[in-house]
C-alpha atoms as a PDB file:
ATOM      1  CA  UNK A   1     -66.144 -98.619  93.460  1.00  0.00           C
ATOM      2  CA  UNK A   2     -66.765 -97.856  97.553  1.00  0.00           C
ATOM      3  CA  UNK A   3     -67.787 -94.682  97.741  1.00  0.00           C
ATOM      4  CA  UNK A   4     -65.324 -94.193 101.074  1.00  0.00           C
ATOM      5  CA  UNK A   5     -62.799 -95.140  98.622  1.00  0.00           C
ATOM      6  CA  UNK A   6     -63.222 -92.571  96.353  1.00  0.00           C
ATOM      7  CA  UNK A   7     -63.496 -89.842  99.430  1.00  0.00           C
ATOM      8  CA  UNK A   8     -60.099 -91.266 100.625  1.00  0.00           C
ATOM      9  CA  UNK A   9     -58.517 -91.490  96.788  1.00  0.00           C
ATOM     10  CA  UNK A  10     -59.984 -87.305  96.386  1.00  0.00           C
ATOM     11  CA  UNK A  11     -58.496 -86.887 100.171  1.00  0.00           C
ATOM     12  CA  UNK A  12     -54.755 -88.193  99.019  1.00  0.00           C
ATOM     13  CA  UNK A  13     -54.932 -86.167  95.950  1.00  0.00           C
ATOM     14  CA  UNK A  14     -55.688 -83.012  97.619  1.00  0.00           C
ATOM     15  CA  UNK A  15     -53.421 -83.394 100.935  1.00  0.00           C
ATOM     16  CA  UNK A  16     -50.684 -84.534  98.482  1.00  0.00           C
ATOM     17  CA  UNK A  17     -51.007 -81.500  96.113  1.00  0.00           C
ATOM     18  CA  UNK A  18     -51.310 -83.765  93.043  1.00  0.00           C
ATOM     19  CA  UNK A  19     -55.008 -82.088  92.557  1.00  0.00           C
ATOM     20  CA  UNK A  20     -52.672 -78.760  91.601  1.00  0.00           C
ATOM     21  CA  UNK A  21     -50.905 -80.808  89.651  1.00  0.00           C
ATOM     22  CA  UNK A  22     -53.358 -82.157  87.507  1.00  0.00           C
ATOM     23  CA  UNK A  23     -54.890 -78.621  87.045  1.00  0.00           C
ATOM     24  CA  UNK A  24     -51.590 -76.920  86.083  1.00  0.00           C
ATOM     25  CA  UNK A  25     -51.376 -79.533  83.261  1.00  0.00           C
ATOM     26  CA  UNK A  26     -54.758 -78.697  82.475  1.00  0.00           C
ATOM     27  CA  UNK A  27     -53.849 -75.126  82.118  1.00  0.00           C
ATOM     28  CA  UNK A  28     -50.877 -75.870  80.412  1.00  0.00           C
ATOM     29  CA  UNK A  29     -53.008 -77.280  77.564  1.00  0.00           C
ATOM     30  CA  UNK A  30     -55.196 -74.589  77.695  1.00  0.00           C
ATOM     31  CA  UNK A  31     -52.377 -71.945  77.198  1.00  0.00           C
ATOM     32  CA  UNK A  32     -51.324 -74.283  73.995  1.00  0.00           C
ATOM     33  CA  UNK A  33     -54.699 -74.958  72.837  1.00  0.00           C
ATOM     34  CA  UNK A  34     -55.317 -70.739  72.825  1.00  0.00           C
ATOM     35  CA  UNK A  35     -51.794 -70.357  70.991  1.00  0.00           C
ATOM     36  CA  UNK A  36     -52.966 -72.444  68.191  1.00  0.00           C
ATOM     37  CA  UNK A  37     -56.628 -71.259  67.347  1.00  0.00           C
ATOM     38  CA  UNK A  38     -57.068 -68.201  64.974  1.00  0.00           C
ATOM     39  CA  UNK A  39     -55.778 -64.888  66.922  1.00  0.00           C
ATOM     40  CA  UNK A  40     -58.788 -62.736  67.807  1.00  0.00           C
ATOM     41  CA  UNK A  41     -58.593 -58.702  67.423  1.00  0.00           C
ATOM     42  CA  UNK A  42     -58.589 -58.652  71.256  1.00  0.00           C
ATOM     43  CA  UNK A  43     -56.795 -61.374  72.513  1.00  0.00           C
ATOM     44  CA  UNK A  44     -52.562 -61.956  72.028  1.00  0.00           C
ATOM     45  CA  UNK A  45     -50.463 -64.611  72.839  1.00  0.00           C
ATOM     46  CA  UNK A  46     -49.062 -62.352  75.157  1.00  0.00           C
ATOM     47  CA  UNK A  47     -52.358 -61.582  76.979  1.00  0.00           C
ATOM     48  CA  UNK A  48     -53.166 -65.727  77.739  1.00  0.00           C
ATOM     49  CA  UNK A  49     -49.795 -65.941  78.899  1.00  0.00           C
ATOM     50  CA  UNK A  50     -50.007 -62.956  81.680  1.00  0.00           C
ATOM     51  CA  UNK A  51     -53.486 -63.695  82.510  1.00  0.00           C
ATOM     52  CA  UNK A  52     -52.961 -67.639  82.581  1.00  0.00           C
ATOM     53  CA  UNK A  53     -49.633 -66.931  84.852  1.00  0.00           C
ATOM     54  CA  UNK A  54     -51.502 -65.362  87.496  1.00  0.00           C
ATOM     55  CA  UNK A  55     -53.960 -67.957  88.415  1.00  0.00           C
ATOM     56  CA  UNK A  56     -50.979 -70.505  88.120  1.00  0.00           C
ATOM     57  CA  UNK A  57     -49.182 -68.365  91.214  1.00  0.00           C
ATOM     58  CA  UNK A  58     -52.597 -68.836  92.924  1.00  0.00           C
ATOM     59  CA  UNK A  59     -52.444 -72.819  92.185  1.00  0.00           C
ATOM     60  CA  UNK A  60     -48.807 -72.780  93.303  1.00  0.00           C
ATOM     61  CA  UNK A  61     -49.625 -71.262  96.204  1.00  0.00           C
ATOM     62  CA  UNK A  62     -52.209 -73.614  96.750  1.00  0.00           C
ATOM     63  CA  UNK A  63     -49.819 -76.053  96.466  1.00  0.00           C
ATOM     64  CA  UNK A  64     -47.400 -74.954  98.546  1.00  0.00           C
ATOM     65  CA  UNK A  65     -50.148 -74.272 101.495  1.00  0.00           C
ATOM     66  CA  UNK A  66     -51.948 -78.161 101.158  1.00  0.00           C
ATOM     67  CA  UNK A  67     -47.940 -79.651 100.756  1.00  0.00           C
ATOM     68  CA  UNK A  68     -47.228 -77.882 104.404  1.00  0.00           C
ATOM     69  CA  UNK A  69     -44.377 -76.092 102.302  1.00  0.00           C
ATOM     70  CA  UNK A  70     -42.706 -73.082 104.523  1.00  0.00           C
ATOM     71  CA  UNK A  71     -44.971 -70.442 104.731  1.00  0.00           C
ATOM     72  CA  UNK A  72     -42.414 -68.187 102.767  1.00  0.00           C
ATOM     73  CA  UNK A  73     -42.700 -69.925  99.766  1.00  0.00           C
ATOM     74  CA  UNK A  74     -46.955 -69.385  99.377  1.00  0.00           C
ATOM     75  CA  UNK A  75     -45.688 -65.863  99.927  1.00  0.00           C
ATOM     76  CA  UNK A  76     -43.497 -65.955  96.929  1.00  0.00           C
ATOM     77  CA  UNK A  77     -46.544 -67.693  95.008  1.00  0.00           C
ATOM     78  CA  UNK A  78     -48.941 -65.777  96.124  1.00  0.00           C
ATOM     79  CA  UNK A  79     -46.621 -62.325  95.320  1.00  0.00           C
ATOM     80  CA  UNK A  80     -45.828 -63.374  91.955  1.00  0.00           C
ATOM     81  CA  UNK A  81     -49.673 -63.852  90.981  1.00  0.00           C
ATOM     82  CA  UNK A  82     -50.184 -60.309  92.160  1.00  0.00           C
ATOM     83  CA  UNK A  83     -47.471 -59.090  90.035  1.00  0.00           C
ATOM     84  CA  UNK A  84     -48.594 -61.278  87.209  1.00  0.00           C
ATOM     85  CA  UNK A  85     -52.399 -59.430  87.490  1.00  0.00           C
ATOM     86  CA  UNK A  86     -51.617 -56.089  87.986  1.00  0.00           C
ATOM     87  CA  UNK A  87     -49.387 -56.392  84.486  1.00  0.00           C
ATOM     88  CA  UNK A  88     -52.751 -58.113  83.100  1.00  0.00           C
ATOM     89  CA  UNK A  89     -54.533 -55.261  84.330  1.00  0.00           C
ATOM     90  CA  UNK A  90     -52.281 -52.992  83.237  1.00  0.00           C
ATOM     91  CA  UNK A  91     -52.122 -53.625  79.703  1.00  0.00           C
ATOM     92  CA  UNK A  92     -55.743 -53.885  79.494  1.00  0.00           C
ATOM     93  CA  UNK A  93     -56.130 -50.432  81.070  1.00  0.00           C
ATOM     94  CA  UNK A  94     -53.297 -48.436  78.502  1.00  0.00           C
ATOM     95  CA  UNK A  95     -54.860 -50.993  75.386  1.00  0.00           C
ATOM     96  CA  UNK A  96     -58.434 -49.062  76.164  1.00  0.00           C
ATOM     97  CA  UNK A  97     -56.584 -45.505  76.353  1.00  0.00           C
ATOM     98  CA  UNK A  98     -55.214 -46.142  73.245  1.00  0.00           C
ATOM     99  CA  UNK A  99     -58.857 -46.573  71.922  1.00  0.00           C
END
């Protein structure tokens, strides 16, 4: 394969968005793969879910930002993985307390 190509088949996939595609299905796995395997002392359901929905508002807002969307809507994206952290972080912090 032509290595120019493969730059301009990487280029598409990026300018398109598809690249956050592909990832989000990747992470969509991951979230499924974690709900199967043996629960650990430490780590819920719950927790995978909250942390794995911030970083997908960071890929949608990726997405939204390479796709030219209206700026508003990498707002939203970008608002919603904040929101989605700070609930991570906050049941992390009151779990230790509880210690």
């Amino acid at each position: 394969m032509d290595p120019s190509s493969v730059a301009d088949s990487l280029h598409g996939l990026v300018a398109s968005g598809r690249i956050v595609d592909l990832i989000l299905v990747l992470v969509a796995l991951e979230i499924v793969v974690m709900a199967l395997l043996p629960r650990r002392p430490t780590l819920s359901p719950v927790d995978v879910l909250v942390t794995s929905l911030a970083g997908v508002g960071l890929l949608l807002a990726l997405r939204a930002a390479l796709t030219g969307a209206p700026w508003s809507w990498t707002a939203l994206w970008l608002g919603a993985a904040l929101v989605a952290h700070a609930v991570d972080l906050l049941r992390r912090w009151f779990r230790g307390a509880g210690r």
